[in-house]
PDB file of N, CA and C in Angstrom:
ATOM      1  N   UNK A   1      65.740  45.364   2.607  1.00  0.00           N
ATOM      2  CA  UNK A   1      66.488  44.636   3.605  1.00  0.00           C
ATOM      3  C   UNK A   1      66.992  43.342   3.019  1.00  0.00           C
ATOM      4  N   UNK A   2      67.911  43.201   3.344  1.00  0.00           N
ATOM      5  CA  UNK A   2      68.842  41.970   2.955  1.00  0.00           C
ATOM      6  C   UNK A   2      67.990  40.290   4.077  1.00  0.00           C
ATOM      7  N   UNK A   3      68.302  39.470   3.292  1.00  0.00           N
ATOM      8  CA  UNK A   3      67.915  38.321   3.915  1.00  0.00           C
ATOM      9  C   UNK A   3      68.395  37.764   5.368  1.00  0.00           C
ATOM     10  N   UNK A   4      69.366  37.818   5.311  1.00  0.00           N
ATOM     11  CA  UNK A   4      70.481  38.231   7.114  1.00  0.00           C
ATOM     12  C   UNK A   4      69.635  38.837   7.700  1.00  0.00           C
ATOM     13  N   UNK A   5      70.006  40.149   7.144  1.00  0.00           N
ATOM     14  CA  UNK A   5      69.369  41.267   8.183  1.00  0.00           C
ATOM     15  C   UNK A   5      67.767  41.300   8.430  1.00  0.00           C
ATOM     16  N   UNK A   6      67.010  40.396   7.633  1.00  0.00           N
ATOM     17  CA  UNK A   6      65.781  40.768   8.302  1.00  0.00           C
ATOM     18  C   UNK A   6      65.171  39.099   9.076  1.00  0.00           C
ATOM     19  N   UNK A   7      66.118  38.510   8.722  1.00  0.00           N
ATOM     20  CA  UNK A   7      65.874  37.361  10.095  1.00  0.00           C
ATOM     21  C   UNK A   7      66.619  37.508  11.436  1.00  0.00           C
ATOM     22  N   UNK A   8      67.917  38.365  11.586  1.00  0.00           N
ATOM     23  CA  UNK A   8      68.159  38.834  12.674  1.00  0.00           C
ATOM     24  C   UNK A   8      67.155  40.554  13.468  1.00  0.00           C
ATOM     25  N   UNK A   9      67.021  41.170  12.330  1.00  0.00           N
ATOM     26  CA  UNK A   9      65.657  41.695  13.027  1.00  0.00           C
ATOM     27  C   UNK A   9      64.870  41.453  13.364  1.00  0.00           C
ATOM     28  N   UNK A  10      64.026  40.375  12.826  1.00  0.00           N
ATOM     29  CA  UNK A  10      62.919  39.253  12.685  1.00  0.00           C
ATOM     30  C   UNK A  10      63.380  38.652  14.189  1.00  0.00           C
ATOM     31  N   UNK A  11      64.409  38.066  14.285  1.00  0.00           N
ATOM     32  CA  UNK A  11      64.335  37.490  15.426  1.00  0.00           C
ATOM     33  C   UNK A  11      64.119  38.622  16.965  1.00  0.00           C
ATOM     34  N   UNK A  12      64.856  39.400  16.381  1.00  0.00           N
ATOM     35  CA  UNK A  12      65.088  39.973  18.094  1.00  0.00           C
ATOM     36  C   UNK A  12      63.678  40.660  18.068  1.00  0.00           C
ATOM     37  N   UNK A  13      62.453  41.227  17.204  1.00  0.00           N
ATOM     38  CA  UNK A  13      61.700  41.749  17.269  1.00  0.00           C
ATOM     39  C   UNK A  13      60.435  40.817  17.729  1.00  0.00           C
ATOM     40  N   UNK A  14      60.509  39.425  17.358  1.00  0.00           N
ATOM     41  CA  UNK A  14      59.978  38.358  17.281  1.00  0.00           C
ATOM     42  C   UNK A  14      60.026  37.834  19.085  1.00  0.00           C
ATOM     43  N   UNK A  15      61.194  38.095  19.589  1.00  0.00           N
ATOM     44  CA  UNK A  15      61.339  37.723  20.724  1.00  0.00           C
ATOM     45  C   UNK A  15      61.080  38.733  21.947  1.00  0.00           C
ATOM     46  N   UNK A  16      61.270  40.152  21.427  1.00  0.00           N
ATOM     47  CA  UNK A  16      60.826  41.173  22.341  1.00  0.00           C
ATOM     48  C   UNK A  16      59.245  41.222  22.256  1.00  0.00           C
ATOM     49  N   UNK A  17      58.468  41.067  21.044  1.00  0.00           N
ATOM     50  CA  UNK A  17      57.031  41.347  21.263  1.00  0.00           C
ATOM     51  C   UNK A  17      56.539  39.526  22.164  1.00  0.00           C
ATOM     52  N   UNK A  18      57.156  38.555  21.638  1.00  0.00           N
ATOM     53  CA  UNK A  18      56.589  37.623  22.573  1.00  0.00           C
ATOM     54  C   UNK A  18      56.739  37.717  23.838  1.00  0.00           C
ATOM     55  N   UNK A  19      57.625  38.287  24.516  1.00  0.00           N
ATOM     56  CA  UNK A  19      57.945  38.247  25.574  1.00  0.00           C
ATOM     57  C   UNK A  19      56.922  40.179  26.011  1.00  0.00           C
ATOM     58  N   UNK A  20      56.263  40.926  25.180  1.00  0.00           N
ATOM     59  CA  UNK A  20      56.450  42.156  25.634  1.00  0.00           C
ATOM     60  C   UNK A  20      54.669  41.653  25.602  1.00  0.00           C
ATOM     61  N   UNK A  21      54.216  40.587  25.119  1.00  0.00           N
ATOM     62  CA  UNK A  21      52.723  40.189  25.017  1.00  0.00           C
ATOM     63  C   UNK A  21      52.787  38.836  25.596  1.00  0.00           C
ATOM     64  N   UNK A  22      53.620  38.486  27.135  1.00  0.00           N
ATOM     65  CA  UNK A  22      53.689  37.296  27.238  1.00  0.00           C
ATOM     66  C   UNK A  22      53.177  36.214  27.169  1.00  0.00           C
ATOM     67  N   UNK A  23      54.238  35.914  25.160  1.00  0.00           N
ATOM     68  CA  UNK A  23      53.506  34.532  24.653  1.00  0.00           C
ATOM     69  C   UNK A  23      55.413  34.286  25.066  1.00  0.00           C
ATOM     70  N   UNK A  24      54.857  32.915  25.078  1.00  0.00           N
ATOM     71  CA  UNK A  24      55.721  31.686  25.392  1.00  0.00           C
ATOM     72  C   UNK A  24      55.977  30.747  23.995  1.00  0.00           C
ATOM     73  N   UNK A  25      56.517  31.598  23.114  1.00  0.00           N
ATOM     74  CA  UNK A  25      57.084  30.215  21.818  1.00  0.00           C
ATOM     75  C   UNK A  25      58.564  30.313  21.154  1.00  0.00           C
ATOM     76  N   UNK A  26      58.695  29.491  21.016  1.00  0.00           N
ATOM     77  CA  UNK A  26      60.286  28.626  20.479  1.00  0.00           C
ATOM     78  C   UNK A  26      60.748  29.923  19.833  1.00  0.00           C
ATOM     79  N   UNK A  27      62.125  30.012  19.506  1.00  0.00           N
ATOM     80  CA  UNK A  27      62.888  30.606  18.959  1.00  0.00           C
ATOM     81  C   UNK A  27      62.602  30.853  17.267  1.00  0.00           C
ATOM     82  N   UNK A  28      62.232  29.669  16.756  1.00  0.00           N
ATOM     83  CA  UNK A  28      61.844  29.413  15.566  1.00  0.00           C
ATOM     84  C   UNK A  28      60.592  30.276  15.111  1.00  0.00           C
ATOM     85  N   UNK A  29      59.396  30.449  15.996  1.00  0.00           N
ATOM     86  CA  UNK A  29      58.097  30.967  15.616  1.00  0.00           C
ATOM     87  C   UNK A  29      58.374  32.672  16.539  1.00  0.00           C
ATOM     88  N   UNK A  30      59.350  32.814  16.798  1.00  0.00           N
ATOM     89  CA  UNK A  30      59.834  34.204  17.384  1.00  0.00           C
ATOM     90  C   UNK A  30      60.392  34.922  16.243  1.00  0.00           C
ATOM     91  N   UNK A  31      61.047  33.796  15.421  1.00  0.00           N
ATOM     92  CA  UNK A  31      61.764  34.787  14.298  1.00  0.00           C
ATOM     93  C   UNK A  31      60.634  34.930  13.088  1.00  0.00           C
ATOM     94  N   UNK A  32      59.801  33.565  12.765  1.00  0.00           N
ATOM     95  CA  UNK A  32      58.786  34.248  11.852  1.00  0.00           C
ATOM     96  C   UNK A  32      58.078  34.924  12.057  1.00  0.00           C
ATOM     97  N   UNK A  33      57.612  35.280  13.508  1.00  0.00           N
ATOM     98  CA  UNK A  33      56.930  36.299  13.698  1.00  0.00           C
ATOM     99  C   UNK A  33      56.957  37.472  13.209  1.00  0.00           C
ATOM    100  N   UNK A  34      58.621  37.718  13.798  1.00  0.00           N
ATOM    101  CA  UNK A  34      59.346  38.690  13.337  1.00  0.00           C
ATOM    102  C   UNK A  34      59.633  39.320  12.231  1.00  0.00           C
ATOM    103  N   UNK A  35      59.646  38.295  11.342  1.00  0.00           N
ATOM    104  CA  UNK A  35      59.805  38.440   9.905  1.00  0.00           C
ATOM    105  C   UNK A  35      58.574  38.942   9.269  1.00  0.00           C
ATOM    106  N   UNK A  36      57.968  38.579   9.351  1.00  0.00           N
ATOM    107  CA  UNK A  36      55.966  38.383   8.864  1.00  0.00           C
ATOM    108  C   UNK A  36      55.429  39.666   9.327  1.00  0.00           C
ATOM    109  N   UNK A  37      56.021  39.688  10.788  1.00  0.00           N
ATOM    110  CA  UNK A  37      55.922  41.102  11.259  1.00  0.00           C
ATOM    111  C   UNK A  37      56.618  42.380  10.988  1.00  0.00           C
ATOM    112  N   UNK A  38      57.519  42.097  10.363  1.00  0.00           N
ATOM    113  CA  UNK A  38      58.412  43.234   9.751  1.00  0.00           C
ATOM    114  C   UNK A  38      57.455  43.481   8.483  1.00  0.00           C
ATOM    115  N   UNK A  39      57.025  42.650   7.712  1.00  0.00           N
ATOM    116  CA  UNK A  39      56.485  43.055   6.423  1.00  0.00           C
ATOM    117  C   UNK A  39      55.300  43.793   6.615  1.00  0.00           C
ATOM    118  N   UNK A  40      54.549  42.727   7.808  1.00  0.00           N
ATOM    119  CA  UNK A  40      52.852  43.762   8.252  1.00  0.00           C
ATOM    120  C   UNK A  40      53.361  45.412   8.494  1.00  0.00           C
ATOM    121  N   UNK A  41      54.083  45.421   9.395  1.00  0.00           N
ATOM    122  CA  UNK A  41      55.024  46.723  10.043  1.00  0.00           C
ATOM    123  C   UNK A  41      55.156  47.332   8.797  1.00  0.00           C
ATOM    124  N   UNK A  42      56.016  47.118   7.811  1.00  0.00           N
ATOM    125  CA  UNK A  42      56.303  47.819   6.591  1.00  0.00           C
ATOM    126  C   UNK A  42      55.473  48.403   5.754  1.00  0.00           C
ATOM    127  N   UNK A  43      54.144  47.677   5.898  1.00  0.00           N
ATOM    128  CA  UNK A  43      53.347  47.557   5.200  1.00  0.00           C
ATOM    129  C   UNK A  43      52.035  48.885   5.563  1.00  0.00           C
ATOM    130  N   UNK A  44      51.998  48.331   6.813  1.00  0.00           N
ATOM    131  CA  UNK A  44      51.445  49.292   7.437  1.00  0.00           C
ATOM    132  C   UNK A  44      52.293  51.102   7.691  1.00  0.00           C
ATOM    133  N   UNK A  45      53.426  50.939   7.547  1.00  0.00           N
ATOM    134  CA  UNK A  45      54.068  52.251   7.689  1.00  0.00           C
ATOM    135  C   UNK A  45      54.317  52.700   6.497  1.00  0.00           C
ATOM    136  N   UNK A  46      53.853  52.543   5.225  1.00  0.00           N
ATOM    137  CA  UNK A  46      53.951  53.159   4.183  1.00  0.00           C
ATOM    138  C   UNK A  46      52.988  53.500   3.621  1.00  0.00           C
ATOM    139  N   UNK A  47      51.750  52.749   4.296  1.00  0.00           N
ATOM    140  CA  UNK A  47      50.709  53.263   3.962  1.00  0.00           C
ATOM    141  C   UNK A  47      49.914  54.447   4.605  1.00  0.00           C
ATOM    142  N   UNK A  48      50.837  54.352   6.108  1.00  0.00           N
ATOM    143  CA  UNK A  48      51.089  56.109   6.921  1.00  0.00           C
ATOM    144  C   UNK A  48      51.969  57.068   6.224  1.00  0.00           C
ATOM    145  N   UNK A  49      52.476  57.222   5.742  1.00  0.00           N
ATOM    146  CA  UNK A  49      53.219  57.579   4.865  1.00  0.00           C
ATOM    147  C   UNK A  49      54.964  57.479   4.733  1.00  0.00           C
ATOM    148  N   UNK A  50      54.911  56.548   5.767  1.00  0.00           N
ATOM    149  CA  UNK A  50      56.631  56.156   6.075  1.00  0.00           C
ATOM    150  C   UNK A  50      57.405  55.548   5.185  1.00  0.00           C
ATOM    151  N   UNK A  51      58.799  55.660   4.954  1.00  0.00           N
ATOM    152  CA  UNK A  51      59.186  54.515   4.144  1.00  0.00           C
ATOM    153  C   UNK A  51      60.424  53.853   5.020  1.00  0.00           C
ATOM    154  N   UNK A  52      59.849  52.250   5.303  1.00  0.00           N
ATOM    155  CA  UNK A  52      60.849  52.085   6.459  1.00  0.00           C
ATOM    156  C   UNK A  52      62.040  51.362   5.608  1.00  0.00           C
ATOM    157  N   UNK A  53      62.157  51.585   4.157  1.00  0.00           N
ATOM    158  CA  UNK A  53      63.718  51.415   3.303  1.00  0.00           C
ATOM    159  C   UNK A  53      64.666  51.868   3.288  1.00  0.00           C
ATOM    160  N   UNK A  54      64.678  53.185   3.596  1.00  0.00           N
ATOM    161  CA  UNK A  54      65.433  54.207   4.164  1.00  0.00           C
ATOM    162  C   UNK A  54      65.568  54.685   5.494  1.00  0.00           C
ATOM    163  N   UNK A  55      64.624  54.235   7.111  1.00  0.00           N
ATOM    164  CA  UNK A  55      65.578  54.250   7.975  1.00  0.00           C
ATOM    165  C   UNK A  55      66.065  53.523   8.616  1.00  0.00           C
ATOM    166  N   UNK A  56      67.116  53.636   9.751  1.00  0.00           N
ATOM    167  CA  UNK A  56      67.882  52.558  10.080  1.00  0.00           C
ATOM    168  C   UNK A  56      67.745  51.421  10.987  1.00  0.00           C
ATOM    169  N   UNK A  57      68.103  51.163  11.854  1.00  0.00           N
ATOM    170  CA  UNK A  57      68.301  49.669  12.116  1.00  0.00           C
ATOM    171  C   UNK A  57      67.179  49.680  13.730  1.00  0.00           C
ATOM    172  N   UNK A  58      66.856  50.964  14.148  1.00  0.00           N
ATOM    173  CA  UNK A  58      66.051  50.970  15.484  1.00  0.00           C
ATOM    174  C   UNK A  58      64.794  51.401  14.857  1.00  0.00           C
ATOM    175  N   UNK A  59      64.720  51.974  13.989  1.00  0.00           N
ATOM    176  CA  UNK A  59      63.748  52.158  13.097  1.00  0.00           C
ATOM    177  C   UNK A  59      62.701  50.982  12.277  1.00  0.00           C
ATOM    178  N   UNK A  60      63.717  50.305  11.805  1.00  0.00           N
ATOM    179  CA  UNK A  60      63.542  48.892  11.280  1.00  0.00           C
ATOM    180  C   UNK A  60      62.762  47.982  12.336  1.00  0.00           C
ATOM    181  N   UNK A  61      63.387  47.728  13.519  1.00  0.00           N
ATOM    182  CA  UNK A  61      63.337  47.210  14.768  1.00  0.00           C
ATOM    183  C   UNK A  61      62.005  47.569  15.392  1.00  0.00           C
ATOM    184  N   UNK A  62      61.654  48.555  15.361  1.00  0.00           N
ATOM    185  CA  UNK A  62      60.561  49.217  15.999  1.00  0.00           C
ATOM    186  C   UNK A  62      59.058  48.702  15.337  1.00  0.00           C
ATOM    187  N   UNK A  63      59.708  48.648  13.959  1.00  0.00           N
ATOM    188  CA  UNK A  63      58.273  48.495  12.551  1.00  0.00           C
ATOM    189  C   UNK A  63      57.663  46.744  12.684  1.00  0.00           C
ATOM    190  N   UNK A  64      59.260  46.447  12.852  1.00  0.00           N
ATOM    191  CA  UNK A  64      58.872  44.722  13.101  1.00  0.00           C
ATOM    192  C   UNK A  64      58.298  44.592  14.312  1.00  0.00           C
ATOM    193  N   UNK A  65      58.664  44.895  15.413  1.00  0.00           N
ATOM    194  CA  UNK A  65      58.402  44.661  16.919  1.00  0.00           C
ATOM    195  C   UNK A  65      56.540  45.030  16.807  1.00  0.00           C
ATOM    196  N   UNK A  66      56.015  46.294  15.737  1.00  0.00           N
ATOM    197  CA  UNK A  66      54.589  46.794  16.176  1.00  0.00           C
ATOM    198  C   UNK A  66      53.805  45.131  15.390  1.00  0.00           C
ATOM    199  N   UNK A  67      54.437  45.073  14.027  1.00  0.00           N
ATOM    200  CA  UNK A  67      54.302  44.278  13.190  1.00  0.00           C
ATOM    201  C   UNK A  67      53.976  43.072  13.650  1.00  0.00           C
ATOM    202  N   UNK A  68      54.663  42.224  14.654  1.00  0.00           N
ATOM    203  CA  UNK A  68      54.892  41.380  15.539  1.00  0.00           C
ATOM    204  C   UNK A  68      54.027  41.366  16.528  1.00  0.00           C
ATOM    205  N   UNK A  69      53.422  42.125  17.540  1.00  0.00           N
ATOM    206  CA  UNK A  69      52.860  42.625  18.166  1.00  0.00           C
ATOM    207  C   UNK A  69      50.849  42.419  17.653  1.00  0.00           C
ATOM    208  N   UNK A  70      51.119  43.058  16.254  1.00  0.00           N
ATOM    209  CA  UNK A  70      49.928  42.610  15.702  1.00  0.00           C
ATOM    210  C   UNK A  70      49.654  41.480  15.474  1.00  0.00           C
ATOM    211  N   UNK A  71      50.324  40.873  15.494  1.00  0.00           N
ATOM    212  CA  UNK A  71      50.422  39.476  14.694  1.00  0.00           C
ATOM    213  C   UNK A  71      50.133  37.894  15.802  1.00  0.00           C
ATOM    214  N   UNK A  72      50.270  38.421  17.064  1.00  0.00           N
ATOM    215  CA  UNK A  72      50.055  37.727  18.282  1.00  0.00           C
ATOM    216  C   UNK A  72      49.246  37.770  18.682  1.00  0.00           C
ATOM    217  N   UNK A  73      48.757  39.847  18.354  1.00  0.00           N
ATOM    218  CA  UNK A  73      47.427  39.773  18.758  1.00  0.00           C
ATOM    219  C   UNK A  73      46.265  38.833  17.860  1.00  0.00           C
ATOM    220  N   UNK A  74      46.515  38.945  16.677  1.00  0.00           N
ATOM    221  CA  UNK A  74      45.096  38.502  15.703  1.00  0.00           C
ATOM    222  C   UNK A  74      45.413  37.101  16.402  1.00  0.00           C
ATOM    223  N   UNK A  75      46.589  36.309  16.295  1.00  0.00           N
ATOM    224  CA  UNK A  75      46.478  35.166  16.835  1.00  0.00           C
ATOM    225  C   UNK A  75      45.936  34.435  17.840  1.00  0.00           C
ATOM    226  N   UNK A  76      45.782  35.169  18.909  1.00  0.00           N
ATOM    227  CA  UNK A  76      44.785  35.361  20.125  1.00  0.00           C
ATOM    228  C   UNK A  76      43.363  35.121  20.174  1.00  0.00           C
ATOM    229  N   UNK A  77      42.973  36.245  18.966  1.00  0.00           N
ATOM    230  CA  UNK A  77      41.815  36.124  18.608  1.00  0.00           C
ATOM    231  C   UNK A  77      41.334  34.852  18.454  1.00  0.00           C
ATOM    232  N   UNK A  78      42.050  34.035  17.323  1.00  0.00           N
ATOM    233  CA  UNK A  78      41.650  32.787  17.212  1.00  0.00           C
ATOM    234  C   UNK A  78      41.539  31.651  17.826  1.00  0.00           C
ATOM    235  N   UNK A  79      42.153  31.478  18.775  1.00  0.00           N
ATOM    236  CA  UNK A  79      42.653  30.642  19.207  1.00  0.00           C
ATOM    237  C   UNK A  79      41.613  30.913  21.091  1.00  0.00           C
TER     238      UNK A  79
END
């Protein structure tokens, strides 16, 4: 993924899991989420045996959003 494209994924994935785990944060910590969460997502789906390099853009979207999702949760934990 190109740098564009994975802060505009980053963002909208960033902003659907905050809002889909209603957390309440800035635009700014929506998109790193997103981002951070795209990589956990990636990370985690290749080690299922996915490769999310090759599919497309709802695909992509989906990996960040679980990615994201995790990532609010551990935060939770701590806090």
């Amino acid at each position: 993924m190109g740098f564009l494209y994975s802060i505009i994924v980053g963002g909208i994935a960033g902003y659907l899991a905050s809002r889909f785990m209603g957390s309440h944060n800035s635009a700014l910590i929506n998109i790193i989420l997103g981002i951070v969460g795209g990589f956990v997502g990636g990370f985690v789906a290749k080690r299922l045996g996915n490769d999310p390099d090759n599919d497309g853009l709802v695909m992509n979207l989906l990996i960040a959003f679980i990615g994201a999702v995790i990532l609010i949760f551990v935060g939770r934990l701590f806090t």
